[in-house]
Protein backbone atom coordinates (compact mmCIF):
# COMPACT_ATOMS: atom_id res chain seq x y z
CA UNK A 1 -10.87 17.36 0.90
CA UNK A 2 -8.93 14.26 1.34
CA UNK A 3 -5.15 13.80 1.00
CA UNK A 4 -3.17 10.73 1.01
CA UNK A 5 0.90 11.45 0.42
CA UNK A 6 3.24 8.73 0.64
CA UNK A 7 6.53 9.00 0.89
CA UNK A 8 9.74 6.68 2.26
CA UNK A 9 10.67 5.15 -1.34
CA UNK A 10 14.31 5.58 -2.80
CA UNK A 11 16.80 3.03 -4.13
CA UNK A 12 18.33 0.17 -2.48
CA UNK A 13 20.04 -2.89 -3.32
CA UNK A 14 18.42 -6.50 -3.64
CA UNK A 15 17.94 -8.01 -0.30
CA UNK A 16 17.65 -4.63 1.41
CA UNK A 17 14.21 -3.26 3.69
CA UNK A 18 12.39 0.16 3.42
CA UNK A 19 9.63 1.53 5.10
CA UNK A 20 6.41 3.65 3.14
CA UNK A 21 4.64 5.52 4.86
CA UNK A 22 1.14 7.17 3.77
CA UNK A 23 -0.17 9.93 5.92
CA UNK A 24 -4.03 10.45 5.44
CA UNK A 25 -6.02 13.69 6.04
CA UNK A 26 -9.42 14.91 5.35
CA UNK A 27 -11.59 11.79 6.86
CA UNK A 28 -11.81 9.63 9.56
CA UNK A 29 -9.04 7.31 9.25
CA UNK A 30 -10.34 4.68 11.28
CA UNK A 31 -13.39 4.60 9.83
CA UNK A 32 -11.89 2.73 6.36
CA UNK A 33 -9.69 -0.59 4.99
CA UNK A 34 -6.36 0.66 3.53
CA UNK A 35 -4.59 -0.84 0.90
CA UNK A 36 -1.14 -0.10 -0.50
CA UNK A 37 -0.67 -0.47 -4.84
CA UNK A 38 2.44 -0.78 -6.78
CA UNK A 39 3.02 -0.35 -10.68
CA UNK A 40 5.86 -2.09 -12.02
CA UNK A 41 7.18 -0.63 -15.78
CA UNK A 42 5.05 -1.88 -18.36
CA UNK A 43 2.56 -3.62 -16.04
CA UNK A 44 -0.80 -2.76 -14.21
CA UNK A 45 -1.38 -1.66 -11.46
CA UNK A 46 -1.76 -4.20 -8.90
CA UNK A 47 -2.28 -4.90 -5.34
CA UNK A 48 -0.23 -5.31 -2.64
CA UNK A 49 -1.73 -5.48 0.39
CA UNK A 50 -4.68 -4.02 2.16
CA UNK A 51 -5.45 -3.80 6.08
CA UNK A 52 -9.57 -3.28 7.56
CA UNK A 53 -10.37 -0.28 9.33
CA UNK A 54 -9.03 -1.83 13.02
CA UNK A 55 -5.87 -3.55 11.45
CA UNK A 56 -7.49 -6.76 13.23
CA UNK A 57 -7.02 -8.05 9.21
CA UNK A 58 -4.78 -8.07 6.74
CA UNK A 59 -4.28 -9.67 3.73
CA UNK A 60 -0.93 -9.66 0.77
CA UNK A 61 -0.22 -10.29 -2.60
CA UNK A 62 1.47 -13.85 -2.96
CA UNK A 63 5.02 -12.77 -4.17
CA UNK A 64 5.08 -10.26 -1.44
CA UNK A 65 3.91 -12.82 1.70
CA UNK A 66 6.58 -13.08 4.45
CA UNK A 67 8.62 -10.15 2.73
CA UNK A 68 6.19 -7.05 3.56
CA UNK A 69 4.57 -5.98 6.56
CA UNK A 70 1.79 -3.24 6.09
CA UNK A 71 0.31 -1.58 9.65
CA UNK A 72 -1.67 1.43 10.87
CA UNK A 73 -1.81 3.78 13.18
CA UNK A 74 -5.19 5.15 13.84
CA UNK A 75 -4.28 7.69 16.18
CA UNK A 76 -1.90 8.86 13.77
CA UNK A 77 -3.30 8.40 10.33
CA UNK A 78 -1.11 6.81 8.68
CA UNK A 79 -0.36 3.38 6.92
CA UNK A 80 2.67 1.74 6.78
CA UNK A 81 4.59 -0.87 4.29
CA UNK A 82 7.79 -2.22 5.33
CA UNK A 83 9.36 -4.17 2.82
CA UNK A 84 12.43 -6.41 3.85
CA UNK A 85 14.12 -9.20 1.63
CA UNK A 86 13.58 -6.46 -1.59
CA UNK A 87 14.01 -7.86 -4.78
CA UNK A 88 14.75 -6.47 -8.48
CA UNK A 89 11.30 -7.30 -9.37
CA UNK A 90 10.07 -5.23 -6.71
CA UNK A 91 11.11 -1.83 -8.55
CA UNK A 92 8.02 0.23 -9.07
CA UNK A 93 5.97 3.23 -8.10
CA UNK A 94 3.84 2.19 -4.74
CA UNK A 95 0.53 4.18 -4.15
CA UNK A 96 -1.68 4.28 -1.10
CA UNK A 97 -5.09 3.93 -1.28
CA UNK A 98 -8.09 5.10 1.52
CA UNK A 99 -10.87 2.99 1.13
CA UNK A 100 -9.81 1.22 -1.98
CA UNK A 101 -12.20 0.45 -5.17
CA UNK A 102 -11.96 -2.05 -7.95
CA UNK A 103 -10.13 -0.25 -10.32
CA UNK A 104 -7.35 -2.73 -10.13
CA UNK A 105 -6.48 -6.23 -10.08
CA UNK A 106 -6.40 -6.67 -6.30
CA UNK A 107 -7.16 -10.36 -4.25
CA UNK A 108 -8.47 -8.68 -0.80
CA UNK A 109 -12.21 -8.55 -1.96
CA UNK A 110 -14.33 -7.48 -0.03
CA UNK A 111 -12.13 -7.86 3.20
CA UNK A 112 -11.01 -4.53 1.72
CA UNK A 113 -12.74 -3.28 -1.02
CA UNK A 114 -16.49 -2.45 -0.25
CA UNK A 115 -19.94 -1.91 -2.72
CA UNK A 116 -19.48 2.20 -2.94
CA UNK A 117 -15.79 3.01 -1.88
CA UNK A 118 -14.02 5.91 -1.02
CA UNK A 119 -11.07 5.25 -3.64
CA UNK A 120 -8.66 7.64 -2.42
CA UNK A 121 -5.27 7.50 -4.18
CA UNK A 122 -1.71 9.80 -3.22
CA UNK A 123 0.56 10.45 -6.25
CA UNK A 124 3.29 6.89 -5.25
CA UNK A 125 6.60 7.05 -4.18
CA UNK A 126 9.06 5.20 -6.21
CA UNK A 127 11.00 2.02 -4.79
CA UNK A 128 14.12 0.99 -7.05
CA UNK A 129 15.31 -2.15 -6.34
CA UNK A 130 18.92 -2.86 -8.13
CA UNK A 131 20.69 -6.26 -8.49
């Protein structure tokens, strides 16, 4: 059975960094793209960023380019999103995703998000950005 928790949100003010972390058990990690989701109130879901199996690849969300960082550690297995230079509009619930599908509005393609896909999802952890 897979598992995918995240955990590392909480609440910070604008222009401060935090660090997610998604721990992944139940398949071979290194073996699939992961992609990190956030929901913003009253919004879809939407993606973030998303990293290939090797981490030789990455790719991000415009609005978050030059702000967030995402990285893996195979031997590990877990994903990581650090997020500096946070911003009000940055408050939402951020999910982790193994093997991502196309459930959501995402613009990795298929650098991520392959023909029959895992689509693994943890439960979020919640970032709150105030002003």
């Amino acid at each position: 059975q897979v598992q995918v928790v995240e955990s590392g949100g909480g609440s910070v003010q604008a222009g401060e960094s935090l660090k997610l972390t998604c721990t992944v058990s139940g398949l071979t990690f290194d073996n699939y793209a992961m992609a990190w989701f956030r929901q913003i109130p009253g919004k879809e879901r939407e993606g973030v960023s998303c990293i290939t199996w090797s981490g030789s690849y990455t790719y991000y969300a415009p609005s978050m380019k030059g702000r967030f960082t995402i990285s893996r550690d195979n031997e590990k297995n877990t994903l990581y999103l650090e997020m500096n230079n946070l911003k009000p509009e940055d408050t939402g619930m951020y999910y982790c995703a193994a093997d991502p599908g196309h459930r959501y509005t995402a613009g990795w393609g298929s650098l991520c998000s392959g023909l029959n896909p895992l689509d693994a999802w943890g439960q979020g952890t919640l970032v709150t950005v105030s002003s």
